[in-house]
N, C-alpha and C. Protein backbone atom coordinates (compact mmCIF):
# COMPACT_ATOMS: atom_id res chain seq x y z
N UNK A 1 13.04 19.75 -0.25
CA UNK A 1 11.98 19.99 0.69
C UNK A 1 12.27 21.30 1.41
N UNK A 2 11.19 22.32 1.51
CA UNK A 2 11.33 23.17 2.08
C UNK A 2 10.38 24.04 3.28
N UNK A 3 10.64 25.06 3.87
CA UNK A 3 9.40 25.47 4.39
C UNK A 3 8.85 26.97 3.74
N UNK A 4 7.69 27.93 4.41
CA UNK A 4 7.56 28.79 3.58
C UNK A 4 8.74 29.88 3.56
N UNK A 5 9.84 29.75 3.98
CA UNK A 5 10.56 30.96 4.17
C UNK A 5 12.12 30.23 2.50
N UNK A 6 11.54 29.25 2.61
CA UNK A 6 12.45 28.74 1.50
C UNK A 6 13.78 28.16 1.87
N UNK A 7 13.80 27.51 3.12
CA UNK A 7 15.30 27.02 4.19
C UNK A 7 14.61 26.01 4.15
N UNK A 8 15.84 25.35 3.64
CA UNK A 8 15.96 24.16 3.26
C UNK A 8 15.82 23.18 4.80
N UNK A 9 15.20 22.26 4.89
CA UNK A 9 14.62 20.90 5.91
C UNK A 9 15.55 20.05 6.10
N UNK A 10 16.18 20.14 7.00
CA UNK A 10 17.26 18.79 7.52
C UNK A 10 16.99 18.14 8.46
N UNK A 11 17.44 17.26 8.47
CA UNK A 11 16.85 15.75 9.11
C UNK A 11 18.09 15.28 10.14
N UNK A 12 17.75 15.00 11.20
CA UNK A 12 18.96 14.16 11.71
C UNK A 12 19.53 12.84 11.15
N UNK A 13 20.50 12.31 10.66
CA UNK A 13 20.74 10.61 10.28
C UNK A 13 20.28 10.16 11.18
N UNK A 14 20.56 10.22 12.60
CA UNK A 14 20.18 8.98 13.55
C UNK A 14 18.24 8.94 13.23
N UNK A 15 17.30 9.84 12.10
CA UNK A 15 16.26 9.51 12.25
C UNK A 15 15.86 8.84 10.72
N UNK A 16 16.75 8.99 9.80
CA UNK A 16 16.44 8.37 8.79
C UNK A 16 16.13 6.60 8.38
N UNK A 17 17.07 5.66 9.52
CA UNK A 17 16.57 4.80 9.15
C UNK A 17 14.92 4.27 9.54
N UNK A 18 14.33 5.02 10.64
CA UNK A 18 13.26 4.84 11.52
C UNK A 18 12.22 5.65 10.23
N UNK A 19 12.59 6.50 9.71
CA UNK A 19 11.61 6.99 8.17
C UNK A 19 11.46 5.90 7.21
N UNK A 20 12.96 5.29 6.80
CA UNK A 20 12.99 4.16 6.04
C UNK A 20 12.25 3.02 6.50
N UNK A 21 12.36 2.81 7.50
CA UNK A 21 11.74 1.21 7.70
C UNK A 21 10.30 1.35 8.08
N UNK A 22 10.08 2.25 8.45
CA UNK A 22 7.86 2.64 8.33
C UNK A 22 7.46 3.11 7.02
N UNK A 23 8.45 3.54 6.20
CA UNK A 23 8.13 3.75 4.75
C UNK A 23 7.30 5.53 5.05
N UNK A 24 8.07 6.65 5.83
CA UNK A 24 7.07 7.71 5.78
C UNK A 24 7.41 8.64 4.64
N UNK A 25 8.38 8.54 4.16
CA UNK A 25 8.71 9.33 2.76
C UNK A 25 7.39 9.04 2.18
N UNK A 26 7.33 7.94 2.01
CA UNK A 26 6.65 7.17 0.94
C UNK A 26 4.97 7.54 1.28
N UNK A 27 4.61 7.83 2.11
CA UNK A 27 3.46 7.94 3.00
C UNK A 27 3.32 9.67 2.33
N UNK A 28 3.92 10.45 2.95
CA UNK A 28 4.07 12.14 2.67
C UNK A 28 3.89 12.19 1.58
N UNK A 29 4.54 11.40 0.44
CA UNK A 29 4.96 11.68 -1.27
C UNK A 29 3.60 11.18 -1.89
N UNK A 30 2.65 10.06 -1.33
CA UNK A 30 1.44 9.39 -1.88
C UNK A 30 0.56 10.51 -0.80
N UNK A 31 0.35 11.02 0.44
CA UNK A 31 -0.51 11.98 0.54
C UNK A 31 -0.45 13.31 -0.04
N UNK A 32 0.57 13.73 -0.35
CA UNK A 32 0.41 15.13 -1.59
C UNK A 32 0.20 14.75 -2.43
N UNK A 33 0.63 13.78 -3.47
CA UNK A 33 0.09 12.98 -4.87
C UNK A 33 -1.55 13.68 -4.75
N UNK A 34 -2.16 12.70 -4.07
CA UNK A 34 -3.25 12.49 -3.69
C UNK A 34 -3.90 13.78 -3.77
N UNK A 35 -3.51 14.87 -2.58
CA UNK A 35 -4.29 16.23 -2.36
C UNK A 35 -4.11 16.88 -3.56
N UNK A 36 -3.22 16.53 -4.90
CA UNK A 36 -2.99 17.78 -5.93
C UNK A 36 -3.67 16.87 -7.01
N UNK A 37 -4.15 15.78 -7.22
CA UNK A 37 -4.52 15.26 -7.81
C UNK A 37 -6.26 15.24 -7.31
N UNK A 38 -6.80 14.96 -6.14
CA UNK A 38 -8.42 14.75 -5.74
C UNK A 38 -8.55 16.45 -5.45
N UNK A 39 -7.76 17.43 -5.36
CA UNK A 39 -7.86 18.46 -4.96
C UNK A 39 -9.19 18.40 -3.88
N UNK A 40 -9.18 18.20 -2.81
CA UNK A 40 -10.71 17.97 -1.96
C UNK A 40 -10.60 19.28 -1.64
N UNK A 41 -12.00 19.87 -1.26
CA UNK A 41 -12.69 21.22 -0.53
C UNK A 41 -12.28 20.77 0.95
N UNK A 42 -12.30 19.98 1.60
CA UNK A 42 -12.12 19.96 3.16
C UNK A 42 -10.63 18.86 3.11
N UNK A 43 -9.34 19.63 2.65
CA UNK A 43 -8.46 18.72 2.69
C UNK A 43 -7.65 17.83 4.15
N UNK A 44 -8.21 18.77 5.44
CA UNK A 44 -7.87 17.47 6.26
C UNK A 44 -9.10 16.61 6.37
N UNK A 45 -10.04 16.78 6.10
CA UNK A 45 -10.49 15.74 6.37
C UNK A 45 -10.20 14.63 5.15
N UNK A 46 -10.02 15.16 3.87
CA UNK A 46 -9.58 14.12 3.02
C UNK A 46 -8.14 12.93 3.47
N UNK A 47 -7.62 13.97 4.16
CA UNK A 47 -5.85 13.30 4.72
C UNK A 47 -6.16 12.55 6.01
N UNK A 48 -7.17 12.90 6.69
CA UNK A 48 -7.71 11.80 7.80
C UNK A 48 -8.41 10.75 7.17
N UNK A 49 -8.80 10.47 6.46
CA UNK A 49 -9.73 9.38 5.39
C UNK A 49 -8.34 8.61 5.17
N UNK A 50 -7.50 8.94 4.23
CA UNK A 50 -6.39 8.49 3.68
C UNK A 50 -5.93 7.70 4.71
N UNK A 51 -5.20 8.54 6.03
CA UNK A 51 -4.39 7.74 7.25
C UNK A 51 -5.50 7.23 7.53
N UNK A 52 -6.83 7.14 7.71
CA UNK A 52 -7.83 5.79 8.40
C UNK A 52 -7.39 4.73 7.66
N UNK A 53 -7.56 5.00 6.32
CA UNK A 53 -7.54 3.60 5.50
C UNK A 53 -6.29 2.94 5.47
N UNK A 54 -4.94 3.97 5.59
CA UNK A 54 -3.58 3.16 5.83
C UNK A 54 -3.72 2.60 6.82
N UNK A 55 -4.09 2.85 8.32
CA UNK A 55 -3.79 2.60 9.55
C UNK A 55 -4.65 1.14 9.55
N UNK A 56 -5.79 0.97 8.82
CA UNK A 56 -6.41 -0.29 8.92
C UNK A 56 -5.92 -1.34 7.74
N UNK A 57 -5.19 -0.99 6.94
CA UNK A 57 -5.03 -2.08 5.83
C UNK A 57 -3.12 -2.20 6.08
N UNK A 58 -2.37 -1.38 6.51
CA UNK A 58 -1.18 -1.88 7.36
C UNK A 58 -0.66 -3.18 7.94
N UNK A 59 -1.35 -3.80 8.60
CA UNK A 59 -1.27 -4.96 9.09
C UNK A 59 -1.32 -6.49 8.44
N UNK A 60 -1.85 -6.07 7.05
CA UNK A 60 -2.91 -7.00 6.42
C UNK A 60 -1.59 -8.03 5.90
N UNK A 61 -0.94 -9.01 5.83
CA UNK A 61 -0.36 -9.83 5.42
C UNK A 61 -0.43 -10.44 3.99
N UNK A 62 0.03 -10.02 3.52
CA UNK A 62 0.97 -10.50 1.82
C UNK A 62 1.51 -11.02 1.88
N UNK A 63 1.54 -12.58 1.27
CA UNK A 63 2.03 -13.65 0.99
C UNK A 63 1.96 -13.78 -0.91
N UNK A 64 3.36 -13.68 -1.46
CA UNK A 64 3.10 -14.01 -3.44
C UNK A 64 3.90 -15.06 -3.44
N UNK A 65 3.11 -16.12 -3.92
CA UNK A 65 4.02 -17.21 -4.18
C UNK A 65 4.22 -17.46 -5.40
N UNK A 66 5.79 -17.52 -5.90
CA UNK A 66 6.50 -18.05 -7.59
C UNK A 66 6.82 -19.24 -7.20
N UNK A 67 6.19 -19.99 -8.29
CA UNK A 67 6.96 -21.50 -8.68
C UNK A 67 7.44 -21.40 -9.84
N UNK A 68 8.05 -22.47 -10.01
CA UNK A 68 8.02 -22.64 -11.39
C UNK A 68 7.16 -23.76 -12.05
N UNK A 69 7.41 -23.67 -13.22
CA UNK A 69 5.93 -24.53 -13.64
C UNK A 69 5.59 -26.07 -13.26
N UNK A 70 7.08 -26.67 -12.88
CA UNK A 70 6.60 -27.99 -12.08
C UNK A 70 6.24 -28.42 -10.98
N UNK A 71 5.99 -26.82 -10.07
CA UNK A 71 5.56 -27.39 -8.81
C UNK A 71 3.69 -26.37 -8.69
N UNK A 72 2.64 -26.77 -8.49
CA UNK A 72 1.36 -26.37 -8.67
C UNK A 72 1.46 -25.22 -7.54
N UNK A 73 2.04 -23.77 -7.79
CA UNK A 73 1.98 -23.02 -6.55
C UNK A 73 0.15 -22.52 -5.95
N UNK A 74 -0.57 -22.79 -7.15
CA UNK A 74 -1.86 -22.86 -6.17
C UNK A 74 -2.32 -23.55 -4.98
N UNK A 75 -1.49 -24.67 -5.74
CA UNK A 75 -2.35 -25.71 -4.28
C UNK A 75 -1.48 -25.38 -2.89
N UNK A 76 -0.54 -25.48 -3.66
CA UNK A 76 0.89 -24.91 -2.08
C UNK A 76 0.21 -23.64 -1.27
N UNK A 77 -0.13 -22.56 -2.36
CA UNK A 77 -0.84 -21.61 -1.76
C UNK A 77 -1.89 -21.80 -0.79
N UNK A 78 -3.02 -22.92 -1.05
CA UNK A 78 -3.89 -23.42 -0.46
C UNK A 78 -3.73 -23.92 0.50
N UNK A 79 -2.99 -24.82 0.39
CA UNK A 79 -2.39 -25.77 2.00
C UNK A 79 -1.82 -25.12 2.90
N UNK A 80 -0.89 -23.60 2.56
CA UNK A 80 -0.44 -22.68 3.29
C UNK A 80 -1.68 -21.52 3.85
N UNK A 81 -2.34 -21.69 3.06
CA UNK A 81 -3.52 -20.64 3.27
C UNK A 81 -4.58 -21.80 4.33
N UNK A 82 -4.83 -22.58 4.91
CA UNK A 82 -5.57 -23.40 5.80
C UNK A 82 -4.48 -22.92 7.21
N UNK A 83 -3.24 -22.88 7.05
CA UNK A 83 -2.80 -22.79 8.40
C UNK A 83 -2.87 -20.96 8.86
N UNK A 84 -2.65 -20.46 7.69
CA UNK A 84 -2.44 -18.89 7.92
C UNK A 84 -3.97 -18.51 8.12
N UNK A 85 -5.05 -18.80 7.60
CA UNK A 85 -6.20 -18.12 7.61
C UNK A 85 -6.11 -17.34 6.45
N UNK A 86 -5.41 -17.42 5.59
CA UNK A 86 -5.27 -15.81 4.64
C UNK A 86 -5.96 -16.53 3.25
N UNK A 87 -7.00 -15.74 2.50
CA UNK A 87 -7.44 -16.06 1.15
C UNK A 87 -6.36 -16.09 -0.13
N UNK A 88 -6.53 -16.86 -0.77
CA UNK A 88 -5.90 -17.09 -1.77
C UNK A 88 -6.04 -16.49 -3.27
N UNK A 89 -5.74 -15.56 -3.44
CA UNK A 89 -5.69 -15.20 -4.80
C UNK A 89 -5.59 -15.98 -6.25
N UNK A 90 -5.96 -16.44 -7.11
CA UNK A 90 -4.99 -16.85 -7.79
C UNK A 90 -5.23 -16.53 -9.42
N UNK A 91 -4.39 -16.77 -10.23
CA UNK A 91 -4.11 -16.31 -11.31
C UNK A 91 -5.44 -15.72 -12.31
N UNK A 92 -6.11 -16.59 -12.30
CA UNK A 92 -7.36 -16.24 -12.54
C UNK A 92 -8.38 -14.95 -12.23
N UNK A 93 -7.99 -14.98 -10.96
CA UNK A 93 -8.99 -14.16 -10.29
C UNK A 93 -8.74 -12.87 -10.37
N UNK A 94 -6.92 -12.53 -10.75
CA UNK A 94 -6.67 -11.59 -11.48
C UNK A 94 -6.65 -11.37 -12.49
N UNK A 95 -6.77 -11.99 -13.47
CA UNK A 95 -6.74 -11.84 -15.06
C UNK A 95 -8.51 -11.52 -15.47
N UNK A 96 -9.32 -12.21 -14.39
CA UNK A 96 -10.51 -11.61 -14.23
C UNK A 96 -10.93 -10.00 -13.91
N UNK A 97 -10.30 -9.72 -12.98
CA UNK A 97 -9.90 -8.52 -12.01
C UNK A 97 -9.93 -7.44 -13.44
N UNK A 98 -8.79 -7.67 -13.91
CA UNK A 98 -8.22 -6.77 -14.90
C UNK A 98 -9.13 -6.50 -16.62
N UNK A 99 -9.95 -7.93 -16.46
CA UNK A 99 -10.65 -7.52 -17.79
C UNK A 99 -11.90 -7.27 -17.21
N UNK A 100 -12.50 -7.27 -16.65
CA UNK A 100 -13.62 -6.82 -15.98
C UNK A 100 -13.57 -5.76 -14.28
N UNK A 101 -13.01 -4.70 -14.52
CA UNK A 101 -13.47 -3.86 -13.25
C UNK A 101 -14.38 -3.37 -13.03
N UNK A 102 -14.15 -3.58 -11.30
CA UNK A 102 -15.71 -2.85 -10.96
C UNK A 102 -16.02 -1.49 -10.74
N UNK A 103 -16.62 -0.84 -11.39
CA UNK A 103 -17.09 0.69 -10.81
C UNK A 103 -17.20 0.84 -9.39
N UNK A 104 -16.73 1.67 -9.13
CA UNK A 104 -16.97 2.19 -7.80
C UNK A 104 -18.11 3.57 -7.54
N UNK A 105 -18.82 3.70 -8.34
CA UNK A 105 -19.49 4.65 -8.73
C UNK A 105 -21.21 3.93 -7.38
């Protein structure tokens, strides 16, 4: 990582684990992806779009449940999903997902 003069970017340690645990590497590395790949004409506003949509889907709670095949992790999913409020995915609905996508067009 560098800047335009070509000097090299150092970081304090005492700030790396606070990068690690919000995941902003990961954030920086998927918003340039992004700008060299959609190449947009108005690129902050493309990078304000991006952080809107992180900043609102952040919070959202992921729950994957593995069983193994003698215990029905759907229904477990279900009975857990009445106390959480959270929708239930299930196997289907991805194997659906994947042979039929939707355009976004």
């Amino acid at each position: 990582m560098g800047d335009g003069t070509k000097r090299k970017l150092t970081m304090p340690p005492w700030h790396i684990p606070y990068l690690e645990k919000h995941r902003i590497y990961d954030l920086f590395h998927e918003l340039a992806r992004e700008l060299v790949i959609q190449q947009p004409v108005d690129h902050v506003l493309f990078l304000k779009q991006i952080l809107h949509h992180a900043a609102k889907s952040r919070d959202i709670a992921r729950v994957i449940i593995l069983s193994s095949p003698k215990v029905n992790g759907y229904e477990v999913a279900k009975q857990i999903s009445q106390f959480t409020r959270q929708v239930v995915i299930g196997e289907n609905v991805l194997l659906d997902c994947l042979n039929n996508p939707v355009s976004t067009n």
